[in-house]
Protein backbone atom coordinates (compact mmCIF):
# COMPACT_ATOMS: atom_id res chain seq x y z
CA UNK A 1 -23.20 -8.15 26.00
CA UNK A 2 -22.74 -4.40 25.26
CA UNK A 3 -20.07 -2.71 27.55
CA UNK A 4 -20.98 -2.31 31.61
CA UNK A 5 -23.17 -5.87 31.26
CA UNK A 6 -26.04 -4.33 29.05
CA UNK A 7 -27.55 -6.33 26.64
CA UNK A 8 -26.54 -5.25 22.61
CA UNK A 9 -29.22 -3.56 21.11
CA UNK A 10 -29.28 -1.68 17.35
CA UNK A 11 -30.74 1.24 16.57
CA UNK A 12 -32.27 1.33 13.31
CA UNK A 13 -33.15 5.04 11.69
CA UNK A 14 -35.80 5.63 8.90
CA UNK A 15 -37.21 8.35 7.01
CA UNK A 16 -40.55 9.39 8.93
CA UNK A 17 -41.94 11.42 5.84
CA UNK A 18 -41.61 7.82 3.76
CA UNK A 19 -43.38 6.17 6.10
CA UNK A 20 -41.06 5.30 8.34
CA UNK A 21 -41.28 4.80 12.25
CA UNK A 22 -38.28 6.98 13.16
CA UNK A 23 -35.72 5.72 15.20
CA UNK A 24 -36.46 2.06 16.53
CA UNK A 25 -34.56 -0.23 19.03
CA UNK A 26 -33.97 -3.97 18.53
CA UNK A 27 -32.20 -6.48 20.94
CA UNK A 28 -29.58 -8.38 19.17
CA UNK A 29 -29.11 -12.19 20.24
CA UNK A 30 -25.35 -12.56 20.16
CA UNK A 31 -25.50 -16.08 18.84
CA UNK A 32 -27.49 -15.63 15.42
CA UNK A 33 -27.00 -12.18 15.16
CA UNK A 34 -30.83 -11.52 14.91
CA UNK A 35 -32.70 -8.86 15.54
CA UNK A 36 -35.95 -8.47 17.80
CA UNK A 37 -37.54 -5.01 17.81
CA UNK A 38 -38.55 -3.73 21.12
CA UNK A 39 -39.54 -0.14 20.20
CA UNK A 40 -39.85 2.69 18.43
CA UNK A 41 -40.12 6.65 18.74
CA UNK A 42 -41.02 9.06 15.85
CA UNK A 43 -40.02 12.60 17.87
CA UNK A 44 -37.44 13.32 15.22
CA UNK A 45 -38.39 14.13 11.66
CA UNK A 46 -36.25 11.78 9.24
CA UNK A 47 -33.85 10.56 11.65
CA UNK A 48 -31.93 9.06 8.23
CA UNK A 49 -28.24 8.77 10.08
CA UNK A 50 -27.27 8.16 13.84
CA UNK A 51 -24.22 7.93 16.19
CA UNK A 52 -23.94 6.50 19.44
CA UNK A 53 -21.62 8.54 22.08
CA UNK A 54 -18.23 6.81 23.38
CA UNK A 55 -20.46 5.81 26.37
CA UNK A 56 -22.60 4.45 24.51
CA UNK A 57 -25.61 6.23 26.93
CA UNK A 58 -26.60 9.07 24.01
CA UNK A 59 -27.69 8.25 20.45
CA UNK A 60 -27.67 11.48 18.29
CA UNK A 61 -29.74 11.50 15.11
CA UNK A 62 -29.81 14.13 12.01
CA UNK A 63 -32.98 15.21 11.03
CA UNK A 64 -32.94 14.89 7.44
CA UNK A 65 -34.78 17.46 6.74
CA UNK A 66 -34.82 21.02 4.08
CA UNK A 67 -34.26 22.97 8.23
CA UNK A 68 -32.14 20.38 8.95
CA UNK A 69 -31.16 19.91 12.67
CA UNK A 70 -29.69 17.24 15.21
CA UNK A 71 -30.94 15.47 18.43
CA UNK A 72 -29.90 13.54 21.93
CA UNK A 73 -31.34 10.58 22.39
CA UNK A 74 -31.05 8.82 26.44
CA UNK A 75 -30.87 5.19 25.60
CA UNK A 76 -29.92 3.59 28.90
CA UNK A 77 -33.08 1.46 28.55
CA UNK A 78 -34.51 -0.02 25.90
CA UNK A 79 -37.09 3.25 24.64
CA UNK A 80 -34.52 5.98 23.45
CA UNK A 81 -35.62 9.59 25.41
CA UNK A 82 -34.86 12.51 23.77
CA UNK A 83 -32.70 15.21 25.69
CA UNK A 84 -33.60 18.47 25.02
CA UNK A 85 -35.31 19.93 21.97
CA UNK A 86 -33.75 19.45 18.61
CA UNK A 87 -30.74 21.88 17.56
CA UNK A 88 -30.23 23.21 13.95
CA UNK A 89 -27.02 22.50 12.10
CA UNK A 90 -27.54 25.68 10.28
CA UNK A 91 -27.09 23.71 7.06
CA UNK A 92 -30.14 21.96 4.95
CA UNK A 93 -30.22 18.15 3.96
CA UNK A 94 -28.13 16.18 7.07
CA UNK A 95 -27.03 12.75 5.88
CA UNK A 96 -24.32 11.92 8.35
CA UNK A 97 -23.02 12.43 11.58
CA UNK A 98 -20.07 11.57 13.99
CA UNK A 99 -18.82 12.58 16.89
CA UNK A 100 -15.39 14.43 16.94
CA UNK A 101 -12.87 16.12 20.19
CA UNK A 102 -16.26 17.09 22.46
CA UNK A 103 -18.75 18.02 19.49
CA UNK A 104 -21.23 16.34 17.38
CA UNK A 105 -20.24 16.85 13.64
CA UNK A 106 -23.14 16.39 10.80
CA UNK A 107 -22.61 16.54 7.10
CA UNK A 108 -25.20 18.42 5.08
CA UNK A 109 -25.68 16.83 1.90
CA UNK A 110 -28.39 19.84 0.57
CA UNK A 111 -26.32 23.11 1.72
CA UNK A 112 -22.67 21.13 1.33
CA UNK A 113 -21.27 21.85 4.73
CA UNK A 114 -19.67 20.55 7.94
CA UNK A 115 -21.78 21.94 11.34
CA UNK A 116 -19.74 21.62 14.50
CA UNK A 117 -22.63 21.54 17.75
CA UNK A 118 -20.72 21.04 21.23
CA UNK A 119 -21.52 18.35 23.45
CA UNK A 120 -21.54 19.41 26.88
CA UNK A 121 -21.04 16.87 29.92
CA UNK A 122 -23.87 15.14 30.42
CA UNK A 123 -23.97 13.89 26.73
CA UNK A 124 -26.43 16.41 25.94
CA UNK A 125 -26.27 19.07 22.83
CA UNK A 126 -25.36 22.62 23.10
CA UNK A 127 -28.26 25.25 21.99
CA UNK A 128 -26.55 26.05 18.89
CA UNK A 129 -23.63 25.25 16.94
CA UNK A 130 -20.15 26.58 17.56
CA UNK A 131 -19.04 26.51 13.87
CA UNK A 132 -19.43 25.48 10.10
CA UNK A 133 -17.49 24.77 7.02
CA UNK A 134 -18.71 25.70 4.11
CA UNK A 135 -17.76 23.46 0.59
CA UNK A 136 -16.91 24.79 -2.34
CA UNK A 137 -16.81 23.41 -6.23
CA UNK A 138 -18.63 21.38 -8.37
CA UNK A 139 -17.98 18.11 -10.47
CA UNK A 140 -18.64 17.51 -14.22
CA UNK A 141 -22.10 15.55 -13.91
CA UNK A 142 -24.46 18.72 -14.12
CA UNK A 143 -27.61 16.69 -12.42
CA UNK A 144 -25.41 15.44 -9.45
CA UNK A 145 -22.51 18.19 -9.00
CA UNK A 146 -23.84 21.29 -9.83
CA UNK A 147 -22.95 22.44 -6.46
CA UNK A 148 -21.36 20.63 -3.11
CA UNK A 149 -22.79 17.78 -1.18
CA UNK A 150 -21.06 16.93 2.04
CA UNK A 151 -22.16 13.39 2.46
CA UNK A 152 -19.90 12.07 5.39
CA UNK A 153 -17.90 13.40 8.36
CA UNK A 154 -15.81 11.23 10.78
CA UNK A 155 -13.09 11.28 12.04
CA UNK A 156 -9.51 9.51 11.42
CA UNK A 157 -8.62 6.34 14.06
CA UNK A 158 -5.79 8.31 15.40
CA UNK A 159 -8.59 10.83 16.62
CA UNK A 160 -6.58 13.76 15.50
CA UNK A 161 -8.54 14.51 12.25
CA UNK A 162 -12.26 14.70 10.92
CA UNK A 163 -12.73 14.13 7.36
CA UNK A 164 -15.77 15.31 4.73
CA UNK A 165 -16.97 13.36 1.62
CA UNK A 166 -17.99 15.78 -0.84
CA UNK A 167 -20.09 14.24 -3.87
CA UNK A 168 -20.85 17.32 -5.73
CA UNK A 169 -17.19 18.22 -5.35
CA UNK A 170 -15.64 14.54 -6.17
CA UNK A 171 -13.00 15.37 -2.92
CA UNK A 172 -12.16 14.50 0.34
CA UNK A 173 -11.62 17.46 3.22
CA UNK A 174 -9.50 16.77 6.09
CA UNK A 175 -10.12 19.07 8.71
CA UNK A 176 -9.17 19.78 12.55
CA UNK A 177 -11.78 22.21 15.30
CA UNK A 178 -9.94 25.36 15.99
CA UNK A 179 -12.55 26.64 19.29
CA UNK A 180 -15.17 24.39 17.98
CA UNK A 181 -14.55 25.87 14.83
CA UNK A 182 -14.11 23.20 11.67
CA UNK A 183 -10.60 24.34 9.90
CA UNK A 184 -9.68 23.27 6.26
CA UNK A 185 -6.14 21.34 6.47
CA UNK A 186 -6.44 19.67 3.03
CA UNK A 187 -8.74 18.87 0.18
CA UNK A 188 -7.74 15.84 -1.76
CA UNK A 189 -9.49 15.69 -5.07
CA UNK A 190 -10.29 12.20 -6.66
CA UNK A 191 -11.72 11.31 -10.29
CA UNK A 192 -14.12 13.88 -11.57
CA UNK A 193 -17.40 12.48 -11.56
CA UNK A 194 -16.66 9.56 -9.31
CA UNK A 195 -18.90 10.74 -6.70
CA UNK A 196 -17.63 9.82 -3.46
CA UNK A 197 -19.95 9.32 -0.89
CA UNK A 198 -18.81 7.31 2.17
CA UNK A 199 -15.28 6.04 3.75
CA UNK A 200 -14.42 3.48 5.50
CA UNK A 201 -10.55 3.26 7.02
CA UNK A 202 -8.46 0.02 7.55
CA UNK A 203 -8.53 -0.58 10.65
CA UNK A 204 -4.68 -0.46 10.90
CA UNK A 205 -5.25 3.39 10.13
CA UNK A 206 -2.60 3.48 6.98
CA UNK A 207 -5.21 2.57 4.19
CA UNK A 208 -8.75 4.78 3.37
CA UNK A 209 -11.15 3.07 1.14
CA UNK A 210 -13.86 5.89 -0.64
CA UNK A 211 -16.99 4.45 -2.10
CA UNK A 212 -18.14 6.04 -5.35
CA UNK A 213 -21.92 6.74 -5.66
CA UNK A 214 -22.10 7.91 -9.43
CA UNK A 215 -19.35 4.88 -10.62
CA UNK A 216 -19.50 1.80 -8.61
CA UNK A 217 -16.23 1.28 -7.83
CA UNK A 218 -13.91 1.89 -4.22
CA UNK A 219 -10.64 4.28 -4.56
CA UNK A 220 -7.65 3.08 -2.13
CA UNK A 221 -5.94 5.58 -0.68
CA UNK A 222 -3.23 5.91 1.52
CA UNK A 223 -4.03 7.89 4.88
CA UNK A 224 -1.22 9.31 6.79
CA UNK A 225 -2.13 10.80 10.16
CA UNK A 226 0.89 12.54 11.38
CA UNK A 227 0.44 14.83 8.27
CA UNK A 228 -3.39 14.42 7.90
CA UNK A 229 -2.75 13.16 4.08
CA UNK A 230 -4.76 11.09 2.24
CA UNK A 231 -3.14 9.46 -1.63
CA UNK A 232 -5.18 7.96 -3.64
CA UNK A 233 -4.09 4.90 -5.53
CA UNK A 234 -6.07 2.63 -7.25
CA UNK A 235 -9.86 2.04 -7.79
CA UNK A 236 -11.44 -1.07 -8.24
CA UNK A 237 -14.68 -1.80 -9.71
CA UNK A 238 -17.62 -3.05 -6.80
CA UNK A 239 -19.63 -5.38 -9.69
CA UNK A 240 -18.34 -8.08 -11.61
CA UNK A 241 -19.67 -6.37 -14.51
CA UNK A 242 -20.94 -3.33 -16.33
CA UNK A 243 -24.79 -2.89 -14.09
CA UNK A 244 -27.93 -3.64 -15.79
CA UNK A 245 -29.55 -0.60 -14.49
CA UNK A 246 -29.29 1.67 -12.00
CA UNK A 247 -26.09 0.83 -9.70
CA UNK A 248 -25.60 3.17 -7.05
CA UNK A 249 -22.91 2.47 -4.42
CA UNK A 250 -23.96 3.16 -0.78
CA UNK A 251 -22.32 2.01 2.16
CA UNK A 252 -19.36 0.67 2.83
CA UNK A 253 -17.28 -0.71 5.79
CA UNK A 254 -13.70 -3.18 6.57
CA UNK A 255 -13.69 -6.39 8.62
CA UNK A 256 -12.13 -5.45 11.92
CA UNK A 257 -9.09 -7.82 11.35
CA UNK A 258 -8.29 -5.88 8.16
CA UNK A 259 -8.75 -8.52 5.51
CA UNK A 260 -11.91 -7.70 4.13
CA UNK A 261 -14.22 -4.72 2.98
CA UNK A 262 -17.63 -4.83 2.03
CA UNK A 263 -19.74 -2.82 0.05
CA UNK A 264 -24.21 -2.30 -0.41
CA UNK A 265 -25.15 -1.31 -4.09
CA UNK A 266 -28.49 0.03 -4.66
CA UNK A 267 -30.50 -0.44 -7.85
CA UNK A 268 -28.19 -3.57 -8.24
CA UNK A 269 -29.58 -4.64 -4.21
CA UNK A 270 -26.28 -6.23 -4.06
CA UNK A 271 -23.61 -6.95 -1.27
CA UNK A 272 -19.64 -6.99 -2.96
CA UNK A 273 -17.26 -8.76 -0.62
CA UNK A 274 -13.72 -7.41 -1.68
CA UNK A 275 -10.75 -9.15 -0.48
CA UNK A 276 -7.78 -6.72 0.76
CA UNK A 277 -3.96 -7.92 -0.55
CA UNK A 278 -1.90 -5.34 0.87
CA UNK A 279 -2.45 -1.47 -1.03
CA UNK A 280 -5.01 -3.37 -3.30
CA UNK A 281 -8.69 -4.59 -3.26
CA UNK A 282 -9.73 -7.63 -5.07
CA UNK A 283 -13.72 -8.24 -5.95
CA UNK A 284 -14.29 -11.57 -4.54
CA UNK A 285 -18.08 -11.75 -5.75
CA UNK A 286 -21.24 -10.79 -4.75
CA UNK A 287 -24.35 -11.65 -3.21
CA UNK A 288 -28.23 -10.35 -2.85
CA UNK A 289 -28.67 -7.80 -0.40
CA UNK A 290 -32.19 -9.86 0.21
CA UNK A 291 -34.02 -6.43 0.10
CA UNK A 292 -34.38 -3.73 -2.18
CA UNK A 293 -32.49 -0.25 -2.25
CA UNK A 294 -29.54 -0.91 0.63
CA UNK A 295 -29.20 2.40 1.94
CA UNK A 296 -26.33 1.85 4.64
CA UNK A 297 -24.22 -1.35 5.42
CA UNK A 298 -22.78 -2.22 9.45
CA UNK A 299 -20.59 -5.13 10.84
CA UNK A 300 -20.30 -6.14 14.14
CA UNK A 301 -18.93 -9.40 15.94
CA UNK A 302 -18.80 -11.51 12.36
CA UNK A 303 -22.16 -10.00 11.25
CA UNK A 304 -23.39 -7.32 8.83
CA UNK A 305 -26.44 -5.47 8.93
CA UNK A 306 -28.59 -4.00 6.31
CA UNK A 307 -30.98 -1.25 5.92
CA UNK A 308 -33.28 -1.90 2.89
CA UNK A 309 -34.82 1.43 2.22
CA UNK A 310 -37.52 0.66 -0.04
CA UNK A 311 -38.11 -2.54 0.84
CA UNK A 312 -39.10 -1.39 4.62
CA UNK A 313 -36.66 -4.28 6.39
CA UNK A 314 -33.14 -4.30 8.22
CA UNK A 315 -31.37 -7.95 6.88
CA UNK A 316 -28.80 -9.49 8.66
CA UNK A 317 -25.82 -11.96 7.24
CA UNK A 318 -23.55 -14.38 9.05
CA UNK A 319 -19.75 -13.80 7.51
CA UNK A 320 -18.17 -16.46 6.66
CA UNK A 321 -14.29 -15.73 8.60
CA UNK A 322 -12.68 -17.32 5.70
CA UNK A 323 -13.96 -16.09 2.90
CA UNK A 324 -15.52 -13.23 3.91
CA UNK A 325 -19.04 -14.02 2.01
CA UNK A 326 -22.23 -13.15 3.78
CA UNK A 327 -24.78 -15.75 4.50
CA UNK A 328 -28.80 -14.52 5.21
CA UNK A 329 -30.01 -15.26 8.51
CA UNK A 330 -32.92 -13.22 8.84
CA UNK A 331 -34.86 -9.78 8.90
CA UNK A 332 -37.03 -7.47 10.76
CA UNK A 333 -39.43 -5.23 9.23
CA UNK A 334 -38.34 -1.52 9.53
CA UNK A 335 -40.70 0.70 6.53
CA UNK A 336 -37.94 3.59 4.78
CA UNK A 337 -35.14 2.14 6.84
CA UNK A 338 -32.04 4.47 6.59
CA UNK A 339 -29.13 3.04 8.86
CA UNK A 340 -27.92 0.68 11.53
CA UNK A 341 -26.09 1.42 14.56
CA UNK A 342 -24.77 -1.51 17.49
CA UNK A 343 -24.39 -0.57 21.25
């Protein structure tokens, strides 16, 4: 059961201009892990990323869109209700979204920025933003990093930092809100032409782990929050070998008791399991993603969750504790689905 006695539900986004039903809500049976849908709304064009509130009573979605914007949904039942009309991020192309010390951050892939929009008490979104960072740079791959692409925002576990993912710059951003304002603290550069495009920390909060879109591989870094630091040290390869086609690295997340991180390949449809030995990751194998095109990857209570984009379905695996390999256990049929979220 889902904090205060509610039942667990997901919420699934999809991209409406693909087809997709927007954002839908399934009840999850906490023995199998399975999914059941019970609705769906489509008020939100290409509601590709969402966030739940600490409360877990708002869902906020991007709108994925060239305008690009972000929305409140009410989810205290089991048909989200938007709150209040949709608010523009003031930056095209939203692919992420977090929320951060009061406000609800989104990171615009198209314009390669970080929007700040306050959230005020009730859960519900301010009518504008308060600020927005602005990337700068570019990466050696001249179809991929001609300019920046903020990809992800979150923020650190200590709560004390949000942090970008820049693909078009190859870097990470850490950053702090100065009057709802996002400030620049550092920008940590990794390989040129890696492409990073999501990160997932250890749950321990000393360890980072970047996913690499353009090379499928995961760089380790070292994440210190007292200085807001992140070192990169090693980076390991996602795929036993070199891909046979396209291989594009997607999602990633760690095993809440630290000893595993997984990773969703596109093009490839595959699932990596990598084992974590102290500063290092070692590929432990992989397994089918039983979809095609795994757009985002999410764990919760000894399960991960799927979105297939192309294939139109959210999978879900069983995880085996002591090996950390997924096992199939089923699928509901979601067309363009984008992401998974658990309340």
């Amino acid at each position: 059961m889902a904090e205060g006695g509610r039942r667990r539900r997901a919420f699934i986004g999809s991209f409406t201009a693909a087809g997709g039903p927007g954002v839908v809500t399934a009840a999850v049976d906490p023995e199998s892990g399975g999914l059941t849908v019970l609705s769906a709304v489509d008020d939100v064009p290409d509601p590709s990323y969402l966030a739940l509130a600490p409360d877990g009573r708002t869902l906020y979605a991007v709108s994925e869109t060239a305008e690009g914007a972000v929305a409140a949904y009410r989810v205290t039942g089991d048909k989200p209700e938007l709150a209040g009309p949709l608010v523009r991020v003031e930056g095209a192309g939203p692919t992420h979204l977090s929320v951060f010390a009061g406000h609800v951050l989104t990171a615009n892939y198209g314009s390669g920025s970080v929007t700040a929009v306050p959230v005020r008490g009730d859960g519900t979104l301010a009518d504008a933003p308060s600020g927005l960072l602005r990337h700068t740079g570019s990466g050696p791959d001249q179809r991929r990093q001609r300019t920046p692409h903020a990809h992800q925002v979150q923020p650190d576990p200590s709560g004390r930092w949000a942090v970008s993912v820049d693909l078009g710059t190859d870097s990470v951003r850490v950053c702090t809100l100065t009057r709802g304002r996002p400030e620049p603290h550092r920008e940590i550069a990794l390989r040129p032409g890696s492409g990073p495009r999501h990160l997932a920390f250890h749950p321990d909060g000393t360890l980072a782990y970047v996913l690499n879109e353009l090379s499928p591989t995961v760089t380790v870094c070292r994440w210190d929050a007292v200085d807001g630091a992140l070192k990169p040290l090693t980076e390991n390869q996602v795929l036993p070998g070199a891909p046979a086609g396209d291989a594009y690295p997607s999602g990633i997340v760690a095993s809440p008791d630290g000893r595993f991180v997984w990773t969703a390949t596109r093009g490839e449809d595959a699932l990596s399991v990598l084992a974590v030995e102290g500063e290092a990751l070692r590929l432990v194998g992989t397994v089918p993603c039983a979809g095609h095109w795994p757009r985002a990857i999410t764990e919760a209570d000894g399960f991960l969750y799927v979105a297939n984009e192309r294939s139109g379905d959210v999978t879900w695996f069983a995880v085996d504790p002591a090996t950390g390999v997924p096992l199939r256990g089923g699928a509901i049929e979601v067309p363009a689905a984008s992401c998974v979220v658990l309340g």
